[in-house]
C-alpha atoms as a PDB file:
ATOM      1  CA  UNK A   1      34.256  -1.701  -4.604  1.00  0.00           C
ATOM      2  CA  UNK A   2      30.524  -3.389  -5.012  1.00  0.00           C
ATOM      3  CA  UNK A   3      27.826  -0.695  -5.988  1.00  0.00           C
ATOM      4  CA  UNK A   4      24.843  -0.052  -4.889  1.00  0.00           C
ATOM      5  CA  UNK A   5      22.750  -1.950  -7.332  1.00  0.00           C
ATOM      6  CA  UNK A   6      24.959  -5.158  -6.959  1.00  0.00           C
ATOM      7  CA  UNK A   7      24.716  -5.313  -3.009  1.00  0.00           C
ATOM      8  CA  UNK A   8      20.946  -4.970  -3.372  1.00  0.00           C
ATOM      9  CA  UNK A   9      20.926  -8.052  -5.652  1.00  0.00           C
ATOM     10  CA  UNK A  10      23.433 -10.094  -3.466  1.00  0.00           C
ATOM     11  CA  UNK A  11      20.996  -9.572  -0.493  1.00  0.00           C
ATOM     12  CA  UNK A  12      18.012 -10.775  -2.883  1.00  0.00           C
ATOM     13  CA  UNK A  13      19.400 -13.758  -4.062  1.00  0.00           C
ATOM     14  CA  UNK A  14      19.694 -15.527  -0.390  1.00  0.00           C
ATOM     15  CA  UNK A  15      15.693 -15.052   0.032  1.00  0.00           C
ATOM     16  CA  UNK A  16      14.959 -15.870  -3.639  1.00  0.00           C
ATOM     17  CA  UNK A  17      13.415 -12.361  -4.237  1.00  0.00           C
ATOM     18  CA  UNK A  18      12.753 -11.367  -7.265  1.00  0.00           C
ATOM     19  CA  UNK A  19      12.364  -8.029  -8.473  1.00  0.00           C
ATOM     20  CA  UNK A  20      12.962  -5.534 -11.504  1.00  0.00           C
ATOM     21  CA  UNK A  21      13.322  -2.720  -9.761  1.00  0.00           C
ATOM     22  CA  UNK A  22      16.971  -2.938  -7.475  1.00  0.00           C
ATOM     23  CA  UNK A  23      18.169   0.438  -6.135  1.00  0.00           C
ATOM     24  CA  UNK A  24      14.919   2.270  -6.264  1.00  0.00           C
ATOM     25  CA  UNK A  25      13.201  -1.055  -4.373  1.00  0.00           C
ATOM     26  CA  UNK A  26      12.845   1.352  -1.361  1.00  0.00           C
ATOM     27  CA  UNK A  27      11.130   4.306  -2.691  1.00  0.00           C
ATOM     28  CA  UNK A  28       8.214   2.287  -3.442  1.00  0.00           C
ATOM     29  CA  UNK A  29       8.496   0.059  -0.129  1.00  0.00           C
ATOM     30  CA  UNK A  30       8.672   3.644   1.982  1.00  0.00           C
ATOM     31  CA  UNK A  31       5.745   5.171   0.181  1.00  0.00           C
ATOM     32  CA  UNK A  32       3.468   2.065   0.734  1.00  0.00           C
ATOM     33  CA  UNK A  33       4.749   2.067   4.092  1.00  0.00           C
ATOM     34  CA  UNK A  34       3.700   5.367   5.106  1.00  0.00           C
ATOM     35  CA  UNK A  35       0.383   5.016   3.232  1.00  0.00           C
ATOM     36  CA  UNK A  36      -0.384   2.056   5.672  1.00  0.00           C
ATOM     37  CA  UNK A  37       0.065   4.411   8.737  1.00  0.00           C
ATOM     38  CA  UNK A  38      -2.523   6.794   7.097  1.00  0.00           C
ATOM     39  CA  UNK A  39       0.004   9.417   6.019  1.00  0.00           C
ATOM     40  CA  UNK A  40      -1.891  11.788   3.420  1.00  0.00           C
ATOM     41  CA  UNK A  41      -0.771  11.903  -0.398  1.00  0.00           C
ATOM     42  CA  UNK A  42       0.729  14.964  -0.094  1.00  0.00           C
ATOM     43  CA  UNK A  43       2.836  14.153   2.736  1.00  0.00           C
ATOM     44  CA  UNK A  44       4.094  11.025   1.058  1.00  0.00           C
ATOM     45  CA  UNK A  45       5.195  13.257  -2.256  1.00  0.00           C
ATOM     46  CA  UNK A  46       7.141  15.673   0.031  1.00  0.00           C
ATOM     47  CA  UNK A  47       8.890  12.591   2.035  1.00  0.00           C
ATOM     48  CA  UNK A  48      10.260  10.762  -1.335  1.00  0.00           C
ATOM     49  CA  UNK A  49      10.881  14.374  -2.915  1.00  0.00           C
ATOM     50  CA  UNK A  50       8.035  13.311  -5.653  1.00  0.00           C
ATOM     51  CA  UNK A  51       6.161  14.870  -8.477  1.00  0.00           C
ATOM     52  CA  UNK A  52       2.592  13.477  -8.165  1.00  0.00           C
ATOM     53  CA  UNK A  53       3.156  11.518 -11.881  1.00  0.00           C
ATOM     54  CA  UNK A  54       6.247   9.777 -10.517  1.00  0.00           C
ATOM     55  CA  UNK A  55       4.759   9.344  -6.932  1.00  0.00           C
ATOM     56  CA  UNK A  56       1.633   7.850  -8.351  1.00  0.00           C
ATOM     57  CA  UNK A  57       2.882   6.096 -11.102  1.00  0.00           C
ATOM     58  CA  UNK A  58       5.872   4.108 -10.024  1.00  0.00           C
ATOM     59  CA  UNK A  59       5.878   3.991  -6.119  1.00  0.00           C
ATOM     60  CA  UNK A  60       2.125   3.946  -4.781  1.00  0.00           C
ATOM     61  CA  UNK A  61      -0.912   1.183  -5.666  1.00  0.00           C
ATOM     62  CA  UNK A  62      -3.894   2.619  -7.314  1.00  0.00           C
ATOM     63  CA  UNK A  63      -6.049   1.424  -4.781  1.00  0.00           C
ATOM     64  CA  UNK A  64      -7.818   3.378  -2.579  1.00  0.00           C
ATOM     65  CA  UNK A  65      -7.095   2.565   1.040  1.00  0.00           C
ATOM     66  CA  UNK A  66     -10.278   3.745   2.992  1.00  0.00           C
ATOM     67  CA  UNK A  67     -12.520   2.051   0.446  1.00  0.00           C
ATOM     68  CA  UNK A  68     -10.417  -1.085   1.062  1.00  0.00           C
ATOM     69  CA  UNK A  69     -10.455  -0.823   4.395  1.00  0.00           C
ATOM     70  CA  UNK A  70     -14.055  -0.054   4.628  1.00  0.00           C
ATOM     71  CA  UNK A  71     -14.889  -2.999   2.249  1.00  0.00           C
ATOM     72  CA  UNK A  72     -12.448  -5.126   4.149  1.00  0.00           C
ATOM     73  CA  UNK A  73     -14.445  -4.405   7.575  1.00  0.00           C
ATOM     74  CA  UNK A  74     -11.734  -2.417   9.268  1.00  0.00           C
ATOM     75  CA  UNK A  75     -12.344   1.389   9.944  1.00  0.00           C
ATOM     76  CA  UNK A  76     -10.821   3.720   7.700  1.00  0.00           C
ATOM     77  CA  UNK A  77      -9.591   6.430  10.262  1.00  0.00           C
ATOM     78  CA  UNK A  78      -6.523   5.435  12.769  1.00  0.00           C
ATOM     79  CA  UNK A  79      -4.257   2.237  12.762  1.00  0.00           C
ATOM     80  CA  UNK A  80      -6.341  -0.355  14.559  1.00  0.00           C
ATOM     81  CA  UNK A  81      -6.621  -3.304  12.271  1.00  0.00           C
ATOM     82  CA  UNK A  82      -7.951  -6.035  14.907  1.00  0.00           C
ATOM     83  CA  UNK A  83      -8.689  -9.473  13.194  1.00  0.00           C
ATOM     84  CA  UNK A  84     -11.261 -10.977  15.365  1.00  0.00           C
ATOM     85  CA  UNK A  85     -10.264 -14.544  14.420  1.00  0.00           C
ATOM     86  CA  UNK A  86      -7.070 -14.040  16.119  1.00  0.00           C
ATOM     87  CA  UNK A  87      -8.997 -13.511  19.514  1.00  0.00           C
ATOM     88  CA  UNK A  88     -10.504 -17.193  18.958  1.00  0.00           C
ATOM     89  CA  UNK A  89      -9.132 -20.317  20.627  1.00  0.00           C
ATOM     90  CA  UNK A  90      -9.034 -23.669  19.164  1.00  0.00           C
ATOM     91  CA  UNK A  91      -9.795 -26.864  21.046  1.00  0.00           C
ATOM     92  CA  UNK A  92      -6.758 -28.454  21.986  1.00  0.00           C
ATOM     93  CA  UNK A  93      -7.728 -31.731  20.447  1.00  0.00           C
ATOM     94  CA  UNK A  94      -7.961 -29.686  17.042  1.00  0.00           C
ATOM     95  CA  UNK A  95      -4.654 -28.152  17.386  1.00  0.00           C
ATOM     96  CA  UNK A  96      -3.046 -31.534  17.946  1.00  0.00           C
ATOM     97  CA  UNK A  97      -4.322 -32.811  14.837  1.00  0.00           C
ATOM     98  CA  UNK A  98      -3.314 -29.814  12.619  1.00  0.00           C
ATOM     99  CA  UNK A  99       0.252 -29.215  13.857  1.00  0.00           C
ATOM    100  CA  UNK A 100       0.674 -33.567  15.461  1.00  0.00           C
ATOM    101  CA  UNK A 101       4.351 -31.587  17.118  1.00  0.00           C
ATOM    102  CA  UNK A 102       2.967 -29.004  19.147  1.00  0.00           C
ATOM    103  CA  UNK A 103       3.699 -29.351  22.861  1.00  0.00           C
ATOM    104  CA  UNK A 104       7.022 -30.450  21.964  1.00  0.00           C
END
């Protein structure tokens, strides 16, 4: 029988990801995750069944979203991150020399 830890690193070596941490990988993934979708602190600790040390220590980055966001340009309330360089189009002549396949 193949534990936990072993089918975590069999499904990280086909990738190439590397990583320290193997079975707890998704603690920190899931509490990132929910701080993206603007889930308070408190509500993260209760999801992963955290003390705040633990929470804060090993699963969550010490930086503070809304001031990133703010500083980044994007508001700080909701989940609207529109990047207004995605709304831009390209001459076609400009494409063609950047990427000589496209159309193909």
């Amino acid at each position: 029988m193949v534990s936990h830890g072993e089918s975590i690193c069999k499904a990280f070596c086909s990738p190439d990801i590397r990583s320290n941490k193997k079975t707890h990988i998704n603690c920190g993934l899931s509490a990132r995750m929910a701080g993206h979708v603007c889930a308070n602190v408190d509500q993260i600790r209760r999801q992963g069944r955290w003390n705040n040390t633990t929470m804060n220590g090993a699963y969550l980055t010490n930086l503070p979203r809304k001031l990133v966001r703010s500083l980044a340009g994007f508001p700080t309330y909701g989940r609207s991150f529109h990047l207004a360089c995605a709304a831009l189009h390209p001459p076609t002549s400009l494409c063609k020399k950047l990427f000589p396949a496209i159309g193909e």
